[in-house]
Protein backbone atom coordinates (compact mmCIF):
# COMPACT_ATOMS: atom_id res chain seq x y z
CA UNK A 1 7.96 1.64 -0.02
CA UNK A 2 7.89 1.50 3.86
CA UNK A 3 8.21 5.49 3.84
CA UNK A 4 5.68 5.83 0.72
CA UNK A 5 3.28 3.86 3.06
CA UNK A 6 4.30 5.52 6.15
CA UNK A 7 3.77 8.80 4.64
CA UNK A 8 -0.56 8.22 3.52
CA UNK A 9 -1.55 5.87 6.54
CA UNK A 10 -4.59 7.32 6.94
CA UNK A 11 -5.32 6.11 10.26
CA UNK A 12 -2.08 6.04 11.37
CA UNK A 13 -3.11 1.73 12.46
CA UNK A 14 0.39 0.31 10.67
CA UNK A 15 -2.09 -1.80 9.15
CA UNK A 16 -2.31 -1.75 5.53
CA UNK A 17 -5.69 -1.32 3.41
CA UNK A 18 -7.34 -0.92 0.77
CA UNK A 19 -8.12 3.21 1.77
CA UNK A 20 -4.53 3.56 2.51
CA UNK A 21 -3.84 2.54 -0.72
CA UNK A 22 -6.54 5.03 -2.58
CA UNK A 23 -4.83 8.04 0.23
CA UNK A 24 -1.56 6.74 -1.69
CA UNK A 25 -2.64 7.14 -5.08
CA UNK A 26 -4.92 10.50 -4.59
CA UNK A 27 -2.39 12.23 -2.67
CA UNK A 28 -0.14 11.72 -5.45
CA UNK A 29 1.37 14.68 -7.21
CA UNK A 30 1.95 14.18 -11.13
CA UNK A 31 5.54 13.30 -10.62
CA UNK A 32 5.30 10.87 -8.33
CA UNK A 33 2.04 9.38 -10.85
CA UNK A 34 4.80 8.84 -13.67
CA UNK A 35 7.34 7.92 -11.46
CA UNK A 36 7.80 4.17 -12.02
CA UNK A 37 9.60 3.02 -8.83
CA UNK A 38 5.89 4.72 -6.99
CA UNK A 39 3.84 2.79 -9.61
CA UNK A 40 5.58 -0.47 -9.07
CA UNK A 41 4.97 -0.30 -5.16
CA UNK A 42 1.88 0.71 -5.53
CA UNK A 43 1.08 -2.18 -7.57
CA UNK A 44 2.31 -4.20 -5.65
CA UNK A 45 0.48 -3.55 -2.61
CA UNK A 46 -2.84 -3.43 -4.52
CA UNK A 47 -1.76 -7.09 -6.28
CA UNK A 48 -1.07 -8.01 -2.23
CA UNK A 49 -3.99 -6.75 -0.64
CA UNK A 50 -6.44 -8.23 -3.70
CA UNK A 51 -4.28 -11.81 -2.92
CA UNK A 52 -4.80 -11.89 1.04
CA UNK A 53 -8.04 -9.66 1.35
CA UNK A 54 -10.64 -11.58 -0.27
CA UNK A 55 -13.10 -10.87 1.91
CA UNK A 56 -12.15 -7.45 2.42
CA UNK A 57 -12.10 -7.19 5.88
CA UNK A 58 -8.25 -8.51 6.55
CA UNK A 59 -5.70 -6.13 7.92
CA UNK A 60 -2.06 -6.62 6.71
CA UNK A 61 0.84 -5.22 8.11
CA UNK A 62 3.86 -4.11 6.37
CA UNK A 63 6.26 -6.34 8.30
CA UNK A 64 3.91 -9.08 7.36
CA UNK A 65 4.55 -8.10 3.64
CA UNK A 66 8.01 -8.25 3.73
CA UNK A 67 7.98 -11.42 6.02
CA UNK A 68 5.69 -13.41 3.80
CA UNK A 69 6.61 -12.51 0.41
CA UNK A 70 10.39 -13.36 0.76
C-alpha cells in the first residue's frame, strides 16, 4: 500500500488526501480495478480518511496510518 500511495501522491506532500485517493483510483488501469489486494487498500484509505477527516481539511500521513491503526 505504501508504494500504491507513493506511486499517485499528487503533490508529492507525504500527506494523504482525499485527491490522492481519486489520482489512485483514476490512474488505475483495468487490472489493477479488479485486482482485490488494490481494492482493499484503497478502501481502506477512503474508510480512514472519511473516519479522521470530518471536516475535510485534515492531512494524514501514512506513518500515522500504520501507527494509529495497530
Amino acid at each position: 500500500m505504501r508504494e500504491m500511495f507513493r506511486h499517485h501522491d499528487k503533490d508529492l506532500s507525504g500527506f494523504i488526501s482525499k485527491e490522492d485517493v481519486m489520482c489512485m483510483l483514476l490512474a488505475a488501469d483495468k487490472g489493477e480495478k479488479r485486482d482485490p489486494i488494490f481494492k482493499t487498500n484503497l478502501r481502506f484509505l477512503i474508510n480512514l480518511i472519511n473516519s479522521a477527516d470530518k471536516n475535510g481539511d485534515d492531512k494524514i500521513t501514512f506513518e500515522g496510518i500504520i501507527f494509529n491503526s495497530y
